[in-house]
N, C-alpha and C. Protein backbone atom coordinates (compact mmCIF):
# COMPACT_ATOMS: atom_id res chain seq x y z
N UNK A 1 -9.60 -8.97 -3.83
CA UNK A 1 -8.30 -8.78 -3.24
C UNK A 1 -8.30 -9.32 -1.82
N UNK A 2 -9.39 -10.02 -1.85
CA UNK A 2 -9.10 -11.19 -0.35
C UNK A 2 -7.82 -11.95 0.27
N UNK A 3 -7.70 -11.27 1.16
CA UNK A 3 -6.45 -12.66 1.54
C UNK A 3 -6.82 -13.12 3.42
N UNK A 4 -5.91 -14.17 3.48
CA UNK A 4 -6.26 -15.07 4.43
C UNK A 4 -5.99 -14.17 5.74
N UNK A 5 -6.73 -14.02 6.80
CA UNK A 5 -6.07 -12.80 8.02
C UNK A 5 -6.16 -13.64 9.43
N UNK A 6 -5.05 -13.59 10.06
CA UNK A 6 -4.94 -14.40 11.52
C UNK A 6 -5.51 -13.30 12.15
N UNK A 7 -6.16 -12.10 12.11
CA UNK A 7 -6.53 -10.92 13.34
C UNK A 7 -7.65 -10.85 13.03
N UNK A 8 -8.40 -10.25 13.88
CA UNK A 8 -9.47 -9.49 13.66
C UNK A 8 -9.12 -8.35 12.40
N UNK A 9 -10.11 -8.85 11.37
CA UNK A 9 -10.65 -7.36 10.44
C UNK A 9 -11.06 -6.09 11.25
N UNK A 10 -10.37 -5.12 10.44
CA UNK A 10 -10.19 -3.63 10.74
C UNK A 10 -10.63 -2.97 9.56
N UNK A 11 -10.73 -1.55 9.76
CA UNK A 11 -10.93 -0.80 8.70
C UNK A 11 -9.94 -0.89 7.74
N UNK A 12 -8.56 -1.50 7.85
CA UNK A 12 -7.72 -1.07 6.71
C UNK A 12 -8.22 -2.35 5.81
N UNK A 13 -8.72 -3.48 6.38
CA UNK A 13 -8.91 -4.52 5.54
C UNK A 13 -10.02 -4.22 4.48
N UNK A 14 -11.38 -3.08 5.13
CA UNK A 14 -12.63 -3.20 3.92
C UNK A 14 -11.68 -2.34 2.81
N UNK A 15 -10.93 -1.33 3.34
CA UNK A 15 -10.34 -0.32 2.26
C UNK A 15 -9.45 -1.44 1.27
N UNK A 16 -8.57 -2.65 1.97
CA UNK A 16 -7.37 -3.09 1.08
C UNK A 16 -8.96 -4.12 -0.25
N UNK A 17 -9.61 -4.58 1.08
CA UNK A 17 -10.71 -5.60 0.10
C UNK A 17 -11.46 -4.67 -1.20
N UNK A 18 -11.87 -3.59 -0.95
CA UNK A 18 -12.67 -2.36 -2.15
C UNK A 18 -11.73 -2.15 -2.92
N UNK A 19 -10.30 -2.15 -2.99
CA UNK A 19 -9.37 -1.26 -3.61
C UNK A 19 -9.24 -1.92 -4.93
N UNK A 20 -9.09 -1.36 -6.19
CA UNK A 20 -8.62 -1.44 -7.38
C UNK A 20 -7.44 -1.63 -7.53
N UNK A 21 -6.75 -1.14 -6.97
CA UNK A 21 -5.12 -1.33 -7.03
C UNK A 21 -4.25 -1.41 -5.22
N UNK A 22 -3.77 -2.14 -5.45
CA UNK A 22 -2.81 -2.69 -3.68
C UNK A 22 -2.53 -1.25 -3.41
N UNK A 23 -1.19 -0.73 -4.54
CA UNK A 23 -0.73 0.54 -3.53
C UNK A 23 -1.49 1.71 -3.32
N UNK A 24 -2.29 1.95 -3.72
CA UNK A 24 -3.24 3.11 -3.59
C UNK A 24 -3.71 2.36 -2.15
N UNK A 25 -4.13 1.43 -2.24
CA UNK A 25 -4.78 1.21 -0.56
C UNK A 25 -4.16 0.82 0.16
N UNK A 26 -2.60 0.80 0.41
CA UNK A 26 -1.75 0.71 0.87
C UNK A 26 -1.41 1.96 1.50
N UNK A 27 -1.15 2.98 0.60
CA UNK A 27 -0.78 4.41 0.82
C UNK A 27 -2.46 5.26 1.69
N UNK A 28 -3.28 4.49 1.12
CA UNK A 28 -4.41 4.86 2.24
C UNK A 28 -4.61 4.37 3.36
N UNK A 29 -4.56 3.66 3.52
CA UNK A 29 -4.17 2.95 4.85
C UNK A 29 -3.17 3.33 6.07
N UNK A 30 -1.93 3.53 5.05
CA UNK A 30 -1.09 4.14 6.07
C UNK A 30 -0.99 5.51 6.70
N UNK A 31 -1.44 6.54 5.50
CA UNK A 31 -2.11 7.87 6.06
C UNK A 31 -2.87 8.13 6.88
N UNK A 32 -4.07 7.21 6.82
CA UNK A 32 -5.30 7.36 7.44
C UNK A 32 -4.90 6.66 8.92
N UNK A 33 -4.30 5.93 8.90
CA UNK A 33 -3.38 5.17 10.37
C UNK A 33 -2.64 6.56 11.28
N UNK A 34 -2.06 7.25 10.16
CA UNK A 34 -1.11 8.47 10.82
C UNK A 34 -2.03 9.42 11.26
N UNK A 35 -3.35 9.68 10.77
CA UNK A 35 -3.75 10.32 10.91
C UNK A 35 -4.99 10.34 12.21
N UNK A 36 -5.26 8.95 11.81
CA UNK A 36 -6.27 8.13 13.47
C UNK A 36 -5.58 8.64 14.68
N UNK A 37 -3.89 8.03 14.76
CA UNK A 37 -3.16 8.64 15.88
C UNK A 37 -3.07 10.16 15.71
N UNK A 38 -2.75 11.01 15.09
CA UNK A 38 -2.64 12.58 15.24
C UNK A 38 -4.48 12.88 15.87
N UNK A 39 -5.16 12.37 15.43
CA UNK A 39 -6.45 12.71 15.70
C UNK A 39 -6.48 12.06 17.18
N UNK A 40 -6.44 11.07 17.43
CA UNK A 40 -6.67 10.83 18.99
C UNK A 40 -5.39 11.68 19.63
N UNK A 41 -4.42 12.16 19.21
CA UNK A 41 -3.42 12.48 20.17
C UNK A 41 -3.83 14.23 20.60
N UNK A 42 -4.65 14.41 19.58
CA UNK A 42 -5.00 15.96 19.54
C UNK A 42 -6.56 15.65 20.48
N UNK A 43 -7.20 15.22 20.55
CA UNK A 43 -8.30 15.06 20.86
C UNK A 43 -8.61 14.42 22.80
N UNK A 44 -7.38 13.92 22.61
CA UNK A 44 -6.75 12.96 23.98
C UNK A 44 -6.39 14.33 25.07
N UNK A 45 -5.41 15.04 24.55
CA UNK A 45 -4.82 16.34 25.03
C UNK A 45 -6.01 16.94 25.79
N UNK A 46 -6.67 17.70 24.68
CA UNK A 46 -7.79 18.57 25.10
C UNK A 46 -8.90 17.64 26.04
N UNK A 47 -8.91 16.34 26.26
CA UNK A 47 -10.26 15.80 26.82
C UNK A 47 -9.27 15.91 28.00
N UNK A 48 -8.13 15.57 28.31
CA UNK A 48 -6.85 15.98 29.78
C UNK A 48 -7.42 16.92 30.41
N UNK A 49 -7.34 18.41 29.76
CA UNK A 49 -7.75 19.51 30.59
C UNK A 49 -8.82 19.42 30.57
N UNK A 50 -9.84 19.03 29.84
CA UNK A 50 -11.41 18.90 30.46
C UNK A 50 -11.42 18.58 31.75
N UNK A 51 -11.09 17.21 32.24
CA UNK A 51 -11.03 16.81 33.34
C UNK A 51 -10.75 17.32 34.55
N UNK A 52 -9.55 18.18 34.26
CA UNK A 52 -8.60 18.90 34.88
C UNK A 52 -7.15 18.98 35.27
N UNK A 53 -6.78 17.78 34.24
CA UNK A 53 -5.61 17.41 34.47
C UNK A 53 -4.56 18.69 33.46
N UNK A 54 -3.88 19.37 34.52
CA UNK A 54 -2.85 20.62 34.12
C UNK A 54 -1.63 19.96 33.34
N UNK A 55 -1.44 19.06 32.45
CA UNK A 55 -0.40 18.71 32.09
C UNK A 55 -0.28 19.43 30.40
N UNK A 56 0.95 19.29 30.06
CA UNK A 56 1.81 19.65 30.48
C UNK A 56 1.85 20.86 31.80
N UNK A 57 2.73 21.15 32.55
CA UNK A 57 2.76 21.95 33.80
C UNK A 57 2.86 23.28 34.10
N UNK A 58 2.67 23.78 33.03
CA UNK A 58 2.90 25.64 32.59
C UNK A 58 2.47 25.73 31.22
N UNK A 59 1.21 27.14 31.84
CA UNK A 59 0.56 27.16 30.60
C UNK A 59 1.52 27.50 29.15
N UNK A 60 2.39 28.25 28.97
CA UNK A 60 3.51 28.04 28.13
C UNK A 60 3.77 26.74 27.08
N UNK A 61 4.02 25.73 28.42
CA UNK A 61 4.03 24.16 27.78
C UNK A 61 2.81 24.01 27.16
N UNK A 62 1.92 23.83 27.54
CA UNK A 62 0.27 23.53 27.33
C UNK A 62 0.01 24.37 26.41
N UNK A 63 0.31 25.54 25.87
CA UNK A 63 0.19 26.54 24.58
C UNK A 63 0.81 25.66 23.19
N UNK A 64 2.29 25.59 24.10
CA UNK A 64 3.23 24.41 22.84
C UNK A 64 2.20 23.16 22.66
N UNK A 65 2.31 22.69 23.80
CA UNK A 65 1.78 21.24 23.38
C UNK A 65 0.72 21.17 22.36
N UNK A 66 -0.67 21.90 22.39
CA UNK A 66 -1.57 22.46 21.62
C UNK A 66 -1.39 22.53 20.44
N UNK A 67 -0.14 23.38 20.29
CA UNK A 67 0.19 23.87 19.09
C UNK A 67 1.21 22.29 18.09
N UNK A 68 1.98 21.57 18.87
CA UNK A 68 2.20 20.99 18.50
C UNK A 68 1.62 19.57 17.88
N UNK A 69 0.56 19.73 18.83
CA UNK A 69 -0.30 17.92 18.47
C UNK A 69 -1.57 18.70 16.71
N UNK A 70 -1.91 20.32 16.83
CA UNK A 70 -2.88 20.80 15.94
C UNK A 70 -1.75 20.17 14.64
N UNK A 71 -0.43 20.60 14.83
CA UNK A 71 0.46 20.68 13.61
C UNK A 71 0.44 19.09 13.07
N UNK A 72 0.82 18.10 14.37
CA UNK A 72 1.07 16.69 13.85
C UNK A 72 -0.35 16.80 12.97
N UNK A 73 -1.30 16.81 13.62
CA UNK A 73 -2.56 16.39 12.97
C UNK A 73 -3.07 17.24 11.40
N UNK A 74 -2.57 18.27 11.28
CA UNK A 74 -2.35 19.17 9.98
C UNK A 74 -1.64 18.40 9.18
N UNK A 75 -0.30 18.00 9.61
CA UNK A 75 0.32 17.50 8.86
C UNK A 75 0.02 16.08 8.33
N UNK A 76 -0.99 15.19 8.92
CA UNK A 76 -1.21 13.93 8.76
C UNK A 76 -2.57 14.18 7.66
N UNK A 77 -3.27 15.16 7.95
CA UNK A 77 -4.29 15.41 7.23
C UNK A 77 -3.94 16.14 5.02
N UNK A 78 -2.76 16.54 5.62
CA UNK A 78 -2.19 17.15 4.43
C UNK A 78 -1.86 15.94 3.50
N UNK A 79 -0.75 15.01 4.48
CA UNK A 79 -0.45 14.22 3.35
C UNK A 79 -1.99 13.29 2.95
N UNK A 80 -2.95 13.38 3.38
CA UNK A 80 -4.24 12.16 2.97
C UNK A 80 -4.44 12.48 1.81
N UNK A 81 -4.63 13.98 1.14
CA UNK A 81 -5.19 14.17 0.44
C UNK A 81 -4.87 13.36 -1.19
N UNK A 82 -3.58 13.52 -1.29
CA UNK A 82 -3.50 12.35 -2.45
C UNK A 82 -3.98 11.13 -2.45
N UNK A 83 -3.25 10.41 -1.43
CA UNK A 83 -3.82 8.68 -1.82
C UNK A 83 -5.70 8.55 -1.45
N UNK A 84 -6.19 9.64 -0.49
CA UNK A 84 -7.47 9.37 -0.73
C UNK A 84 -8.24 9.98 -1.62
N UNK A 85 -8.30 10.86 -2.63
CA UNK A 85 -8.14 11.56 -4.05
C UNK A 85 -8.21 9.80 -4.95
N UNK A 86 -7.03 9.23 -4.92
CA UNK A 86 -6.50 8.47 -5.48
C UNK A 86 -7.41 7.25 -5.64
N UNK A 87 -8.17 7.08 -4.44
CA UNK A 87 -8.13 5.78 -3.68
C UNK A 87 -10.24 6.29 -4.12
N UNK A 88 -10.68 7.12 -4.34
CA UNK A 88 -11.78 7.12 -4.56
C UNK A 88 -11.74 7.60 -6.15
N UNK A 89 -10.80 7.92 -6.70
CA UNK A 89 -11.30 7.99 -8.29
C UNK A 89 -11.17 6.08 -8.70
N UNK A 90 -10.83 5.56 -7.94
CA UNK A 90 -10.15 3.90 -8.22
C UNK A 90 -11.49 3.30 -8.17
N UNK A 91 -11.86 3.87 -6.98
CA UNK A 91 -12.79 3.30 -6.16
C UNK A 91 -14.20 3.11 -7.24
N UNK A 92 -14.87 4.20 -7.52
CA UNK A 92 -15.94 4.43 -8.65
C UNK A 92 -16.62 3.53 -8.44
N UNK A 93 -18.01 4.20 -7.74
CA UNK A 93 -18.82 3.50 -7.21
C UNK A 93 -19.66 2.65 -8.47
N UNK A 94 -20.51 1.52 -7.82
CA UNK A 94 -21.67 1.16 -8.88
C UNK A 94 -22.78 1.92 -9.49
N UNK A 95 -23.12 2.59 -8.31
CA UNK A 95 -24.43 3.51 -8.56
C UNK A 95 -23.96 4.74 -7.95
N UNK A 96 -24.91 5.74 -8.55
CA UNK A 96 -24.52 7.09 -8.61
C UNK A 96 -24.16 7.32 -7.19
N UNK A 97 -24.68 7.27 -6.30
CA UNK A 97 -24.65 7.94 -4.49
C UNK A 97 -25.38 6.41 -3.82
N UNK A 98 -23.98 6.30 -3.14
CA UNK A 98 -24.53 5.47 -1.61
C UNK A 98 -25.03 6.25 -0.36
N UNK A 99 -25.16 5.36 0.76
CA UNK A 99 -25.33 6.32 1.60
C UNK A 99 -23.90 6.22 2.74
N UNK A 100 -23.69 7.29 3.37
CA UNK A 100 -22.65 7.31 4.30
C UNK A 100 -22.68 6.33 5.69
N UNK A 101 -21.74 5.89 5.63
CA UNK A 101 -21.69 4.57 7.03
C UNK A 101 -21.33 5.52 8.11
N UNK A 102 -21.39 6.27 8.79
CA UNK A 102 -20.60 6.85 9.78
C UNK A 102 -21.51 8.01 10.02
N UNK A 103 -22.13 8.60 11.39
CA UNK A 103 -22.80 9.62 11.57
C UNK A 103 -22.07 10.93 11.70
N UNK A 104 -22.98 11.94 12.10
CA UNK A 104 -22.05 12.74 12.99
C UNK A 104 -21.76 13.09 14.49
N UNK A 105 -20.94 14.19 14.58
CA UNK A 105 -20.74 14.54 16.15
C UNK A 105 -21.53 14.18 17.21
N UNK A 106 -21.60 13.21 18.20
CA UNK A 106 -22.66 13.07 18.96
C UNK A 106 -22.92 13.87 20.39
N UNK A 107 -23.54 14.15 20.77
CA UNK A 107 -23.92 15.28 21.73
C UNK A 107 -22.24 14.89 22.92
N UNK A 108 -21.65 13.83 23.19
CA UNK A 108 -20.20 14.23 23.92
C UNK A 108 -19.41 14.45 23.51
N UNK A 109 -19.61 15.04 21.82
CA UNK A 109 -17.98 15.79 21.17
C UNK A 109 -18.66 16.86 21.42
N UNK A 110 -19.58 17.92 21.60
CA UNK A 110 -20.18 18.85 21.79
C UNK A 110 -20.02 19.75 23.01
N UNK A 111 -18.69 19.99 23.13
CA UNK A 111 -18.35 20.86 24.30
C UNK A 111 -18.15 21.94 24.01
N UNK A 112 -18.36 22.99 25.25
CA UNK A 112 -17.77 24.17 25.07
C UNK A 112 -16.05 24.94 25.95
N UNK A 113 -15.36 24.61 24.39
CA UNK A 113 -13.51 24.85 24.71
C UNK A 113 -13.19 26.09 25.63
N UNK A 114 -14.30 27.22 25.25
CA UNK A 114 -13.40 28.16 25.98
C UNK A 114 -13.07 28.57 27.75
N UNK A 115 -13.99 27.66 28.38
CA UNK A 115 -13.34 27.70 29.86
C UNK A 115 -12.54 26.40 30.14
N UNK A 116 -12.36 25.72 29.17
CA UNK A 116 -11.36 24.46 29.17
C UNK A 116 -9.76 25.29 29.08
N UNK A 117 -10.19 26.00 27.61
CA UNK A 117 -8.67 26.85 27.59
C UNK A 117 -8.72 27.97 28.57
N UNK A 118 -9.30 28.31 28.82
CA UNK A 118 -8.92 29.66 29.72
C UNK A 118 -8.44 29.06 30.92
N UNK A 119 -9.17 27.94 31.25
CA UNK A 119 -8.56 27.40 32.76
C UNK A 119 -6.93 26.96 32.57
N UNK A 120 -6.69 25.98 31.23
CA UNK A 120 -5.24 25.93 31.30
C UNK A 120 -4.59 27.13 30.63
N UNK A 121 -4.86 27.88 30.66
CA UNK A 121 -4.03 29.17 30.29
C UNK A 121 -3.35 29.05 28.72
N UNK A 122 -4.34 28.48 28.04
CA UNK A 122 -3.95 28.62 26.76
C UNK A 122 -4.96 29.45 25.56
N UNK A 123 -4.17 29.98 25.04
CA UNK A 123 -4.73 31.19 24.53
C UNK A 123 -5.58 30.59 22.87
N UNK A 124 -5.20 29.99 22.37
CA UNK A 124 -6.11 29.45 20.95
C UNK A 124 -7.64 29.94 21.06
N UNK A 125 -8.30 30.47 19.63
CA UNK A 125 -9.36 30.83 19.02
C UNK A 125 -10.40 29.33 19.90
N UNK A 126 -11.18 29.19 20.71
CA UNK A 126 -11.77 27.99 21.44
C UNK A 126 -13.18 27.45 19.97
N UNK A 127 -13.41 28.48 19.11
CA UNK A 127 -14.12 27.97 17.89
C UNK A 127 -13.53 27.07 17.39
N UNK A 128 -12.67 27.87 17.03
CA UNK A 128 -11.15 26.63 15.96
C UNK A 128 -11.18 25.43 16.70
N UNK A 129 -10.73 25.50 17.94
CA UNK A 129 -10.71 24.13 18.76
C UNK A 129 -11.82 22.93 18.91
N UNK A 130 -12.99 23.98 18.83
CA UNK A 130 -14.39 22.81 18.89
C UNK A 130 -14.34 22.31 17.47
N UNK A 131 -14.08 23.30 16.17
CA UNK A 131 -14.70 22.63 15.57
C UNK A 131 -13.12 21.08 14.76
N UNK A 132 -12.25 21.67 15.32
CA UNK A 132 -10.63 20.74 14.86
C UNK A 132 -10.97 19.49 15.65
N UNK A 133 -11.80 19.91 16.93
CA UNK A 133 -12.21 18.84 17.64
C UNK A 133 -12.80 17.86 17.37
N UNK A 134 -13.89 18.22 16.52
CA UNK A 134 -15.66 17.84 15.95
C UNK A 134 -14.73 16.95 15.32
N UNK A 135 -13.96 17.39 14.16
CA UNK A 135 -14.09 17.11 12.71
C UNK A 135 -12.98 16.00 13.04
N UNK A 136 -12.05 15.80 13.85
CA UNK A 136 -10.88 15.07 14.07
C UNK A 136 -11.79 13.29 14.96
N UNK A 137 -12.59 14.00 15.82
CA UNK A 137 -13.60 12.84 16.45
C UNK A 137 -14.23 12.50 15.82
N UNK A 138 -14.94 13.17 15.21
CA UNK A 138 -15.86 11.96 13.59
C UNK A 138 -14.40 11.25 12.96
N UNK A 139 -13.82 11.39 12.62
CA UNK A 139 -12.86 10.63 12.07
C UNK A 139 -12.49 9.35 12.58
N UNK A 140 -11.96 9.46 13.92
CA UNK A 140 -11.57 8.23 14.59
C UNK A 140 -12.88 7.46 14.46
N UNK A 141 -14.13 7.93 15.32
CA UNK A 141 -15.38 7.12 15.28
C UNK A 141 -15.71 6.53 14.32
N UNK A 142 -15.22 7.33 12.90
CA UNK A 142 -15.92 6.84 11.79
C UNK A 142 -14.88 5.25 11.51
N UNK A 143 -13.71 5.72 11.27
CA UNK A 143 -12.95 4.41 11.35
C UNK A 143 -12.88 3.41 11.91
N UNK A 144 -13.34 3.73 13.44
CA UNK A 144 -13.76 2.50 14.39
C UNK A 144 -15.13 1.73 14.03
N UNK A 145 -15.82 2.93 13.74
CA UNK A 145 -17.27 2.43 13.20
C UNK A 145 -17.20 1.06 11.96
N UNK A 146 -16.13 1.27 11.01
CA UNK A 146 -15.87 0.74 9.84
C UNK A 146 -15.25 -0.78 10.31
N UNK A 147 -14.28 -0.25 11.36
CA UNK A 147 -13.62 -1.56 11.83
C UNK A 147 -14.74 -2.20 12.31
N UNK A 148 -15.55 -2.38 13.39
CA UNK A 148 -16.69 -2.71 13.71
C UNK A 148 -17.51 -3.28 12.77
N UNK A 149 -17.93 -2.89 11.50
CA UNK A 149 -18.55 -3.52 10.15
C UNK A 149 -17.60 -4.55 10.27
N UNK A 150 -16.67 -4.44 9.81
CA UNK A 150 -15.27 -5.68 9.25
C UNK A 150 -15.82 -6.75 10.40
N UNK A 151 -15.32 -6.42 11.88
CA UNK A 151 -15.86 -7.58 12.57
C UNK A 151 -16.86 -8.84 12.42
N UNK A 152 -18.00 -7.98 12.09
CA UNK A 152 -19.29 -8.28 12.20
C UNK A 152 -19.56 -8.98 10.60
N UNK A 153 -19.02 -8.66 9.90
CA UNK A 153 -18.82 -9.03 8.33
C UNK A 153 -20.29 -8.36 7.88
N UNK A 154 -20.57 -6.71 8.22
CA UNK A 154 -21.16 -6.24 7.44
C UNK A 154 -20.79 -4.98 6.91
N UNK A 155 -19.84 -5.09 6.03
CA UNK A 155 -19.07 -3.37 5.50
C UNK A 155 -19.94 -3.14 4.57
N UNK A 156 -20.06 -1.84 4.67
CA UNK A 156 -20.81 -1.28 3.58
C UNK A 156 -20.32 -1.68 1.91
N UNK A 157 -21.41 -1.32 0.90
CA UNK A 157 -21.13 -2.02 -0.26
C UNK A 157 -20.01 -0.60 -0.77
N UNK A 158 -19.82 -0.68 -2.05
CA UNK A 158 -18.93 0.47 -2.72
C UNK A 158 -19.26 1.29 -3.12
N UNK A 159 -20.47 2.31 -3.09
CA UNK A 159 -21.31 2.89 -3.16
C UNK A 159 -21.43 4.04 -2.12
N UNK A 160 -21.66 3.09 -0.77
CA UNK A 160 -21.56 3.46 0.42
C UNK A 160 -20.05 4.04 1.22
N UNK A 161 -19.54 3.05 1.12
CA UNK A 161 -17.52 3.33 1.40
C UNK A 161 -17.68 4.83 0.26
N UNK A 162 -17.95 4.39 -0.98
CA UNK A 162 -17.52 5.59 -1.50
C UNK A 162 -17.73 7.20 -1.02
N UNK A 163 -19.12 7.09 -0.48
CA UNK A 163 -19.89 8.25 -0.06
C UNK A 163 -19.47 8.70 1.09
N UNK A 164 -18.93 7.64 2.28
CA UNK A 164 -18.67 7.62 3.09
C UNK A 164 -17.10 8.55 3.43
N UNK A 165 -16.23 7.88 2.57
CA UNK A 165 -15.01 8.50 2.56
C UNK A 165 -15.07 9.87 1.60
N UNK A 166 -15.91 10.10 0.72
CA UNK A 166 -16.16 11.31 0.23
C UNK A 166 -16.74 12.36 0.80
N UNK A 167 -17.22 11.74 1.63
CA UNK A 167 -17.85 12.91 3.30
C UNK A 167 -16.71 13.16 4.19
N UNK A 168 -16.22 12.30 4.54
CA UNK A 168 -14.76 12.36 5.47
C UNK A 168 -14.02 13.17 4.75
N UNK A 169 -13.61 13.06 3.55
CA UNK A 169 -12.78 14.29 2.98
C UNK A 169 -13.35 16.08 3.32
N UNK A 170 -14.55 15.66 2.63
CA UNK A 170 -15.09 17.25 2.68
C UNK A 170 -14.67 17.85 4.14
N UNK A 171 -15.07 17.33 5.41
CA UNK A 171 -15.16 17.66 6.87
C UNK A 171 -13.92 17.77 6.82
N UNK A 172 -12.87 16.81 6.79
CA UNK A 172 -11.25 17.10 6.57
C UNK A 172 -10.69 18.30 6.34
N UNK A 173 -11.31 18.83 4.86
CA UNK A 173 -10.60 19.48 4.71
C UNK A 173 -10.98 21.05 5.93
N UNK A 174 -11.88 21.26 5.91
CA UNK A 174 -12.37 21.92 7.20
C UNK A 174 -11.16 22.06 8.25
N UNK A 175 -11.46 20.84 8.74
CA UNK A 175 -10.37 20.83 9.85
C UNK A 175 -9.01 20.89 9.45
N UNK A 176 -8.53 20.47 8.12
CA UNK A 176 -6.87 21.13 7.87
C UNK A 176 -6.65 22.78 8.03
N UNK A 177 -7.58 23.66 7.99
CA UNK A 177 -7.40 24.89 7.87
C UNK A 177 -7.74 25.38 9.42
N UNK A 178 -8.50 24.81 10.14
CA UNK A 178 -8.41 25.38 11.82
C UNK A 178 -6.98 24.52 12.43
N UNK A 179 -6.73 23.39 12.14
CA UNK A 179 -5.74 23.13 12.33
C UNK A 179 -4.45 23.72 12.50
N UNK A 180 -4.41 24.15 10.92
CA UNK A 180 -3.61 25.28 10.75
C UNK A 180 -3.43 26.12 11.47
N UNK A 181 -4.53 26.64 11.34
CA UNK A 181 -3.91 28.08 12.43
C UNK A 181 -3.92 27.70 13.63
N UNK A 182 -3.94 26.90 14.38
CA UNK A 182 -3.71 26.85 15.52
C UNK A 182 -2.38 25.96 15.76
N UNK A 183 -2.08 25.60 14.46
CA UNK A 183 -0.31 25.23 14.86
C UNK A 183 0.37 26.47 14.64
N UNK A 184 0.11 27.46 14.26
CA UNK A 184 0.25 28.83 13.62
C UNK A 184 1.20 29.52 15.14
C-alpha cells in the first residue's frame, strides 16, 4: 500500500504501509492524531506548573483546566479503541510475538505531582496524575519514536508494530480510567 510522499514519513505512513485495509488505517491514524494532541495538551499543562508558570490564573481555573484537558484526552483515548482493535486483528502478525519498538517511561516522566498540584492549588488524586502522565508520555514518545523509524527507513517488521501497538493499548487502557476520574 505504498504510495509516492512529497514529506517526510511519519508514523501514520508505517501504520497506512502495514495496513490490510485503507480505512481501518485511516480511522487509525486519525484517532491516534487526536489523541497525540490530547496527550501533549494534557502533559504540556502539567509540565507549565512544574516550572512555575500559574496559568491558568486562579486555582479554580487551573482545577477546570485539569479537568478539562484529562476529559479531551479520555475522550480521544475512548474513541481509539475500535479502529485500533480493528487495525491489529487486520494486522496479524507473521510470527507468534515480535518485540516492542518503543520503551518505557524514562527517568524525566518520573516526577513527583503532588507539590506541583498543591502549589497550583489544584486538588486531583497526584497518583492518578503521575500515572495519566506516564501512560499519555509513552504514547507521544512512542509515536515520535515510530516517526523517527519512517525517517530513517527502519520501521519495525509486522510482528513488531504488532506487539508494539498491542502494548500501547494495554497501558491505554490504564490511563482511560485515571483519566476518567480526574475529568470526574
Amino acid at each position: 500500500m505504498s504510495t509516492i510522499r512529497a514529506r517526510e514519513p511519519g508514523w501514520a505512513d508505517v501504520l497506512e504501509d502495514h495496513a490490510a485495509e485503507w480505512t481501518t488505517a485511516r480511522r487509525l491514524v486519525g484517532q491516534l492524531g487526536a489523541c497525540e494532541a490530547a496527550a501533549l495538551a494534557f502533559c504540556r499543562l502539567l509540565e507549565r506548573w512544574a516550572r512555575g508558570d500559574a496559568y491558568p490564573s486562579t486555582a479554580g481555573a487551573r482545577d477546570a483546566a485539569l479537568r478539562h484537558a484529562a476529559d479531551r484526552a479520555e475522550t480521544a483515548l475512548a474513541g481509539l479503541d475500535h479502529p485500533l482493535d480493528r487495525y491489529l486483528l487486520e494486522l496479524e502478525s507473521d510470527r507468534a510475538e515480535g518485540r516492542s519498538w518503543y520503551g518505557g517511561p524514562g527517568a524525566g516522566e518520573l516526577l513527583e505531582w503532588e507539590p506541583v498540584l498543591k502549589r497550583a492549588g489544584v486538588g486531583a488524586n497526584p497518583t492518578r496524575v503521575a500515572q495519566a502522565y506516564l501512560e499519555l508520555a509513552v504514547l507521544v514518545r512512542a509515536l515520535q519514536g515510530l516517526a523517527d523509524m519512517a525517517r530513517i527507513d527502519s520501521v519495525p517488521d509486522r510482528s513488531s508494530l504488532w506487539a508494539g501497538l498491542f502494548d500501547l493499548r494495554e497501558n491505554l487502557e490504564r490511563a482511560e480510567a485515571d483519566l476518567r476520574a480526574l475529568a470526574a
